[in-house]
C-alpha atoms as a PDB file:
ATOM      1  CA  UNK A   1      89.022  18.470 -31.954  1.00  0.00           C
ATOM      2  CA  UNK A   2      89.795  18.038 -28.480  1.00  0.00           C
ATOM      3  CA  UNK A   3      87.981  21.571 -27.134  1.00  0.00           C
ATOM      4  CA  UNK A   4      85.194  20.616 -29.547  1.00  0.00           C
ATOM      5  CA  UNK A   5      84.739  17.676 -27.319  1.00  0.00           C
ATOM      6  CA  UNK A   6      85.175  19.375 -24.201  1.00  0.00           C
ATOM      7  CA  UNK A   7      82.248  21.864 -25.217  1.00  0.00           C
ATOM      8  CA  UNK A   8      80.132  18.987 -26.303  1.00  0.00           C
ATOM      9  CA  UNK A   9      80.451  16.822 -23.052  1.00  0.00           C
ATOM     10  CA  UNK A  10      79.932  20.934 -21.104  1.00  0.00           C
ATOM     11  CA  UNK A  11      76.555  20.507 -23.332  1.00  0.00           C
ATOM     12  CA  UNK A  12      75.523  16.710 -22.555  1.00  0.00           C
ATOM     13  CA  UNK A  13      76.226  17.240 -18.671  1.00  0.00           C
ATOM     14  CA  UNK A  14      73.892  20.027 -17.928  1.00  0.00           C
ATOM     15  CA  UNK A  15      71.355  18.613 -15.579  1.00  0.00           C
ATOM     16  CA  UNK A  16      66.842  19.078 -15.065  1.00  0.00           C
ATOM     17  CA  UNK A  17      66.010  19.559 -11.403  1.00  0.00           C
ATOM     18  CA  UNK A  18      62.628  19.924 -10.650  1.00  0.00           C
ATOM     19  CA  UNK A  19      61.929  21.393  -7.046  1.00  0.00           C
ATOM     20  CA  UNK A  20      57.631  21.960  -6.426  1.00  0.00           C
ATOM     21  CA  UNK A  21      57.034  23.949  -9.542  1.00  0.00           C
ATOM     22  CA  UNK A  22      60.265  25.942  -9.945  1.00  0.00           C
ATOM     23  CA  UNK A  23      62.451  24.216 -12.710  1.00  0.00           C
ATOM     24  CA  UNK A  24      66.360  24.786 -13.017  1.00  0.00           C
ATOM     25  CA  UNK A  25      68.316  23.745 -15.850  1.00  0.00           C
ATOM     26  CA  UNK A  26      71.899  24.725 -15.011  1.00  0.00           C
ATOM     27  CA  UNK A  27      75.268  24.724 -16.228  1.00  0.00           C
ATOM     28  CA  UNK A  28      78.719  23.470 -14.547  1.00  0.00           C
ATOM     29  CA  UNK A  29      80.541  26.689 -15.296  1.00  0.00           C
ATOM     30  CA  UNK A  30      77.927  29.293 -15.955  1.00  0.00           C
ATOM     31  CA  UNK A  31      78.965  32.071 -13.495  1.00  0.00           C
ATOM     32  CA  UNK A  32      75.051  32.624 -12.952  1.00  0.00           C
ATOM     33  CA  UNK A  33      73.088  30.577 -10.727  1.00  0.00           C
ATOM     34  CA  UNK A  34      69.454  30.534  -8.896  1.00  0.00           C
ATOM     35  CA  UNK A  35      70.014  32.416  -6.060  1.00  0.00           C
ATOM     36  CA  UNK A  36      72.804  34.631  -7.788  1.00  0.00           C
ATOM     37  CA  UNK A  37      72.412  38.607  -8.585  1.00  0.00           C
ATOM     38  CA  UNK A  38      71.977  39.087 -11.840  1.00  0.00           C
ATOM     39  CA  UNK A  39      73.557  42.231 -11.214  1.00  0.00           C
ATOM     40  CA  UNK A  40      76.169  40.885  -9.238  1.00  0.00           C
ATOM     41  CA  UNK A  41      77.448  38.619 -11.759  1.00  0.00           C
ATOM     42  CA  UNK A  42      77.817  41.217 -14.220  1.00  0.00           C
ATOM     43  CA  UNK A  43      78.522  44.548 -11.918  1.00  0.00           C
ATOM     44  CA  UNK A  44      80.463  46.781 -14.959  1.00  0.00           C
ATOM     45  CA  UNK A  45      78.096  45.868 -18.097  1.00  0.00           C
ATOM     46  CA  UNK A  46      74.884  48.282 -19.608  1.00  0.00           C
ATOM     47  CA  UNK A  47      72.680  47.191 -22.200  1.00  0.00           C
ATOM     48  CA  UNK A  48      71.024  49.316 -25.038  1.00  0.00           C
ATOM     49  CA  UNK A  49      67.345  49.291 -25.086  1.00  0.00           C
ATOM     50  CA  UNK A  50      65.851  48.791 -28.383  1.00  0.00           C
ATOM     51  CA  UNK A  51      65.904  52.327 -30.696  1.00  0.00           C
ATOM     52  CA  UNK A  52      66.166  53.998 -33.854  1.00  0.00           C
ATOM     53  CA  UNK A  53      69.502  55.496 -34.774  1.00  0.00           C
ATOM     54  CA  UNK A  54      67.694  58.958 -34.486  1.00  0.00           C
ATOM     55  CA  UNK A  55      66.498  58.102 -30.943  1.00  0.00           C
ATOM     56  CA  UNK A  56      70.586  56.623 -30.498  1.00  0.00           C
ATOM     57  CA  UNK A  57      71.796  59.897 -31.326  1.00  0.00           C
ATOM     58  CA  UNK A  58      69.136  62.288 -29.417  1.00  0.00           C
ATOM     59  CA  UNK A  59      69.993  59.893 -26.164  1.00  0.00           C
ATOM     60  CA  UNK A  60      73.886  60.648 -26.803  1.00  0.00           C
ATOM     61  CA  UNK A  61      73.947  56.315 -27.167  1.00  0.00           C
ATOM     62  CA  UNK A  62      72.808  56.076 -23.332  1.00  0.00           C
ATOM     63  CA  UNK A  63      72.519  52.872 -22.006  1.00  0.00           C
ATOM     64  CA  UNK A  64      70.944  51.086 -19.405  1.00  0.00           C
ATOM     65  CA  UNK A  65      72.652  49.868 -16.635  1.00  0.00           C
ATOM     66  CA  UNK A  66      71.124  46.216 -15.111  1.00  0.00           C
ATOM     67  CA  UNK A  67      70.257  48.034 -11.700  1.00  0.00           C
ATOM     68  CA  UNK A  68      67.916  49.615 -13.655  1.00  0.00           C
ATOM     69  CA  UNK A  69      66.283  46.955 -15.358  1.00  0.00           C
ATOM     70  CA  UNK A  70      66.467  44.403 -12.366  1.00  0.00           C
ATOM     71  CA  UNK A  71      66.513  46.148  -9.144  1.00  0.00           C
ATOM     72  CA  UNK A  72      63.353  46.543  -7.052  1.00  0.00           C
ATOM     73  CA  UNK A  73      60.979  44.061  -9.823  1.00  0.00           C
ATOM     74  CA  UNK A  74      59.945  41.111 -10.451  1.00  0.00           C
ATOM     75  CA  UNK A  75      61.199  40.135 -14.273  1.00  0.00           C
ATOM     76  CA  UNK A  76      61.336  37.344 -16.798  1.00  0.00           C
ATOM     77  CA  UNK A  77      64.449  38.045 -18.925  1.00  0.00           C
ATOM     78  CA  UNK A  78      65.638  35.559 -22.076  1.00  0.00           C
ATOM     79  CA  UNK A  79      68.024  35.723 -24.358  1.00  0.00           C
ATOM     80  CA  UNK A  80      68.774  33.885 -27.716  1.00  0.00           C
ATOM     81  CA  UNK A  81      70.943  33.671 -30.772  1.00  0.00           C
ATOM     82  CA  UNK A  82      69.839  36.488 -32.627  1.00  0.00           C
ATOM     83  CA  UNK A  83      67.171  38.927 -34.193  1.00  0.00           C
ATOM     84  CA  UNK A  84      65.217  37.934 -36.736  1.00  0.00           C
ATOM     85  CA  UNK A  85      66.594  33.674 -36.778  1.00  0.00           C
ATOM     86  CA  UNK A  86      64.815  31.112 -37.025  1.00  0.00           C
ATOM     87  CA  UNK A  87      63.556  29.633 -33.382  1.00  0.00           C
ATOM     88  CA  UNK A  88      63.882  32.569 -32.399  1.00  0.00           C
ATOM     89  CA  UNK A  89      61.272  34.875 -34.476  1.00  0.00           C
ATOM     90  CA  UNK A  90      58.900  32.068 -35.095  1.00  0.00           C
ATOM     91  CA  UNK A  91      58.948  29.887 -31.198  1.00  0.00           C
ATOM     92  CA  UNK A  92      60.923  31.688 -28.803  1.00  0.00           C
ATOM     93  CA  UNK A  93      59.509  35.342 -28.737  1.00  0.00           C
ATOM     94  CA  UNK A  94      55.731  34.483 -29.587  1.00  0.00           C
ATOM     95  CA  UNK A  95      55.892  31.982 -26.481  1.00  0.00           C
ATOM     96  CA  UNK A  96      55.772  35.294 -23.955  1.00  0.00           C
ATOM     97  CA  UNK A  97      53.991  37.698 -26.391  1.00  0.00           C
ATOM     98  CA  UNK A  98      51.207  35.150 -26.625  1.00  0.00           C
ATOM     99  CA  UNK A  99      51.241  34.836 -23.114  1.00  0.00           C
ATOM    100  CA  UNK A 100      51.619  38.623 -21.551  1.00  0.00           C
ATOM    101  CA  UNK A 101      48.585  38.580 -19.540  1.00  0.00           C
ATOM    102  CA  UNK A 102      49.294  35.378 -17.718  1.00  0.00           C
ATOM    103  CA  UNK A 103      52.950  36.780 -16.826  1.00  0.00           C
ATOM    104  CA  UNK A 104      50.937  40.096 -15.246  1.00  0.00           C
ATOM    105  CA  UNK A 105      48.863  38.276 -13.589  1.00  0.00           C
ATOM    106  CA  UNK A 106      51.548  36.757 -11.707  1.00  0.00           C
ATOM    107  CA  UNK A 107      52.761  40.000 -10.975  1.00  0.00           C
ATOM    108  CA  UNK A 108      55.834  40.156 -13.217  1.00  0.00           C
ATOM    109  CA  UNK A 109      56.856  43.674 -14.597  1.00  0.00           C
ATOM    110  CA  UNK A 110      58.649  43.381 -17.286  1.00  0.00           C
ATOM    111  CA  UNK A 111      59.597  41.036 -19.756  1.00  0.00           C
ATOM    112  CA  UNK A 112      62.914  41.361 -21.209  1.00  0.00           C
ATOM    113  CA  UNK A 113      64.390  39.782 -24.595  1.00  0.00           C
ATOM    114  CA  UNK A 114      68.017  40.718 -24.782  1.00  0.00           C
ATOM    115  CA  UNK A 115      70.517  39.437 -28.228  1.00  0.00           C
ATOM    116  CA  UNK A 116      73.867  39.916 -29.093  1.00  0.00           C
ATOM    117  CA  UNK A 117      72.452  42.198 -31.222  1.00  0.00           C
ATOM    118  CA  UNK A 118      72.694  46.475 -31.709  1.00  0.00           C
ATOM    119  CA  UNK A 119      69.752  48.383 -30.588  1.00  0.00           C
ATOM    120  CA  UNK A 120      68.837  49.451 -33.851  1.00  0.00           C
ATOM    121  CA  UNK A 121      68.037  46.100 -35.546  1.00  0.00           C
ATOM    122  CA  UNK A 122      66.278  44.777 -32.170  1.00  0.00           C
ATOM    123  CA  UNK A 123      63.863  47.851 -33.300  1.00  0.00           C
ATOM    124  CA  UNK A 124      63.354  46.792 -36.262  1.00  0.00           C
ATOM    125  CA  UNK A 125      62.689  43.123 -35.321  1.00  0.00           C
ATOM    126  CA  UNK A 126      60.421  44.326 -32.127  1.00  0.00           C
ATOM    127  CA  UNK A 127      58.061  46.350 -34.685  1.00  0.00           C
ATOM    128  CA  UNK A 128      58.275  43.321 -37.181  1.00  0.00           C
ATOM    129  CA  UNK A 129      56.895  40.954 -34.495  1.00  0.00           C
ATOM    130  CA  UNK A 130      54.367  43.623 -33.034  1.00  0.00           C
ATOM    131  CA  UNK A 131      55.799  42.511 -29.830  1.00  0.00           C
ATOM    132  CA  UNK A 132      54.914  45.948 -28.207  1.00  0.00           C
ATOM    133  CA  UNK A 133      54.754  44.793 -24.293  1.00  0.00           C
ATOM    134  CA  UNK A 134      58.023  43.084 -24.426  1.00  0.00           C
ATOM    135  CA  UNK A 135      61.277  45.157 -23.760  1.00  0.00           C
ATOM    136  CA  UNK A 136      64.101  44.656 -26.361  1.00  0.00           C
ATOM    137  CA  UNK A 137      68.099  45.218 -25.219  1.00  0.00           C
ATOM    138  CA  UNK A 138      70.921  44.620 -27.404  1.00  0.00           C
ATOM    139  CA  UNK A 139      74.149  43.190 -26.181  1.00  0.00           C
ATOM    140  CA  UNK A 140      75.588  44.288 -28.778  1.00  0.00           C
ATOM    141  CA  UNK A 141      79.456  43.330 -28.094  1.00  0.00           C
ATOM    142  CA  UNK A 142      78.251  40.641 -26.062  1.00  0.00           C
ATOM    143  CA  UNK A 143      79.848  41.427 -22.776  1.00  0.00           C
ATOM    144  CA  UNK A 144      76.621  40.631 -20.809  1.00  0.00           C
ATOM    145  CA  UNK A 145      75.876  37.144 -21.858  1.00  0.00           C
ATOM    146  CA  UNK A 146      80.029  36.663 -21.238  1.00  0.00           C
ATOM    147  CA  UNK A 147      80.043  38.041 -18.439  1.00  0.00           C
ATOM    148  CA  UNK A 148      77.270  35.410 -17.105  1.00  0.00           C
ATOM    149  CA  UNK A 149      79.160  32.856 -18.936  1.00  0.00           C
ATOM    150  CA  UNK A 150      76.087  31.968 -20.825  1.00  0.00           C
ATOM    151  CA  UNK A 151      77.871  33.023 -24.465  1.00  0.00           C
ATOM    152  CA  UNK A 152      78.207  31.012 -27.269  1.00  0.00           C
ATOM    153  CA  UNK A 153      80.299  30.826 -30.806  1.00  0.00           C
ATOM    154  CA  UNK A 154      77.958  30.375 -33.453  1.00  0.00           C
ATOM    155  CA  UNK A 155      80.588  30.945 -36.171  1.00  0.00           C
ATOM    156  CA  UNK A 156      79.680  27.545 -37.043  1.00  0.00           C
ATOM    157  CA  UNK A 157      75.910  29.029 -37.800  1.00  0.00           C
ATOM    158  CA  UNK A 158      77.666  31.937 -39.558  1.00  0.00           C
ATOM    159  CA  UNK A 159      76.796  34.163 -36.462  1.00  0.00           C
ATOM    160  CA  UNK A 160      79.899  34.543 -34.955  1.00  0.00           C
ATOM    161  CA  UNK A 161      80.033  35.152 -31.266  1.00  0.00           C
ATOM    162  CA  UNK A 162      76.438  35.211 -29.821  1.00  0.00           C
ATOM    163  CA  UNK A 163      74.462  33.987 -26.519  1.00  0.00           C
ATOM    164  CA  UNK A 164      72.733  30.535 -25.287  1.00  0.00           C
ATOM    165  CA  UNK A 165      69.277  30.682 -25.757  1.00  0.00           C
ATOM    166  CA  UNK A 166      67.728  30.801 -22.358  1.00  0.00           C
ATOM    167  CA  UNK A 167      65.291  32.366 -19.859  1.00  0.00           C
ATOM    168  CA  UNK A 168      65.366  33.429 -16.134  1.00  0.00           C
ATOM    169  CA  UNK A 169      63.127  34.604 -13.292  1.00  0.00           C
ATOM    170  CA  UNK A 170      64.694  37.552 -11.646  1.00  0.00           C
ATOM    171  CA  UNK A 171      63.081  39.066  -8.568  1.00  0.00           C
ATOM    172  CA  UNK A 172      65.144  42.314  -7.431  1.00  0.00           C
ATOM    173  CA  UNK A 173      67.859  41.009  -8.856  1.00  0.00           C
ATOM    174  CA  UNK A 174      68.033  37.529  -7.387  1.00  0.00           C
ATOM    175  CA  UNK A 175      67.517  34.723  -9.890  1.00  0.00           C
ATOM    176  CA  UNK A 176      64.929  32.325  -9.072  1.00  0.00           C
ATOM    177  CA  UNK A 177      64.752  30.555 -11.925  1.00  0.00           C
ATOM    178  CA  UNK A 178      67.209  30.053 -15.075  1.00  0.00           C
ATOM    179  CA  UNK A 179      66.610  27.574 -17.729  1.00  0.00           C
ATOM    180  CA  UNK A 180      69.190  26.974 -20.466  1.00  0.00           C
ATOM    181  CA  UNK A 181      68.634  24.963 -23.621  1.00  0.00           C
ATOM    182  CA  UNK A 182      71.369  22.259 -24.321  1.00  0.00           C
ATOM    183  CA  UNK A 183      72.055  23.543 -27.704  1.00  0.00           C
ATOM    184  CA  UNK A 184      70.641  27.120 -29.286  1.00  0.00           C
ATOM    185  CA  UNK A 185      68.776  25.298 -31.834  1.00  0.00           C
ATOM    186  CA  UNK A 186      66.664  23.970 -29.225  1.00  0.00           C
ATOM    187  CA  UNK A 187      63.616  25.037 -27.550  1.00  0.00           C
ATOM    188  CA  UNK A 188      62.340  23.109 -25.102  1.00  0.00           C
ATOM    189  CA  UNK A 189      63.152  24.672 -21.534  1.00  0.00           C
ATOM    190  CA  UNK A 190      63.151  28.308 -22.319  1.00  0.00           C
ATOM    191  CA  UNK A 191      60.095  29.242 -23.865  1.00  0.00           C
ATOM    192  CA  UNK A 192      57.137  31.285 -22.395  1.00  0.00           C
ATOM    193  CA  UNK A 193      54.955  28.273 -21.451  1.00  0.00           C
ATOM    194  CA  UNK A 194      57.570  26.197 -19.247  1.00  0.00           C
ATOM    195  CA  UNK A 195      58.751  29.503 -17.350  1.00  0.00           C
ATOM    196  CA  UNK A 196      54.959  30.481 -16.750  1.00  0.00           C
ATOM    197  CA  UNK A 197      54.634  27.293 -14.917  1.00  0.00           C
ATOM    198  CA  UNK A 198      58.152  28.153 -12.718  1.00  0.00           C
ATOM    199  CA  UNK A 199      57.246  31.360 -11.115  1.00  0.00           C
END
């Protein structure tokens, strides 16, 4: 009961600032921060890009390291609960497919939707949402979104151990921007639309 509460009053005390046009929503003990490295923060973990188990096994199950995805470009990275959920299939990834060309014309690179999730069934969710332009990672034991201390246990959900749902503005590897919804079933701060207006 008692860490229930803690977690709940970790929720309640997260805090809007509003600087210009850049937003931050930010957490008391999330090891990332604006200003941070992305890469930094998490210097040991890879993530899997979205494949088929064929493609898996042709790569030898490479993965990508963050340097990779972050270093050197401008990119709009956000994670949620899971592949094919709720929010997230019908609100959160339709906010930046719907909105690609805006995020190029701002000069952003890539956009990035990353799960506790394996590679294989972001494929299949990617294809399912036609969401060709956005790059799909899988987290899939979850050491990246712990390792930024932006996890979450969802058992509650039946999900078991999976991430906030949040976005970020990442600009060779610095984070300029990283908002983070009070509770996963929200979507308010994270979607396509709000970070458009941050970068």
């Amino acid at each position: 009961m008692a860490s229930a509460f803690l977690r709940r009053s970790n929720c309640s005390s997260m805090q809007s600032m509003v600087t210009g046009v850049r937003a931050v929503v930010s957490r008391a003990f999330a090891s990332v921060s604006v200003g941070a490295d992305i890469v930094d923060a998490a210097p040991s973990v890879s993530l899997q890009k979205a494949r088929t188990w064929d493609e898996g096994v042709s790569s030898n199950f490479s993965t990508t390291p963050l340097k990779d995805i972050f270093k050197g470009k401008k990119v709009v990275i956000f994670g949620l609960p899971g592949a094919f959920t709720g929010v997230c299939t019908k609100a959160h990834v339709p906010s930046y497919k719907n909105n690609i060309d805006k995020f190029k014309a701002k000069g952003i690179e890539s956009i990035i939707c990353v799960a506790v999730n394996d590679p294989y069934v972001m494929k299949g969710w990617a294809e399912k949402l036609e969401a060709n332009e956005i790059e799909f990672y899988g987290d899939f034991d979850g050491s990246f979104h712990k390792s930024l201390v932006l996890d979450k246990d969802l058992s509650g959900a039946l999900l078991g151990p999976r991430s906030q749902r949040w976005s970020a503005y990442v600009e060779d590897g610095k984070v300029k921007v990283l908002n983070v919804e009070t509770v996963p079933s929200e979507f308010k701060v994270s979607g396509g639309d709000v970070i458009l207006g941050q970068i």
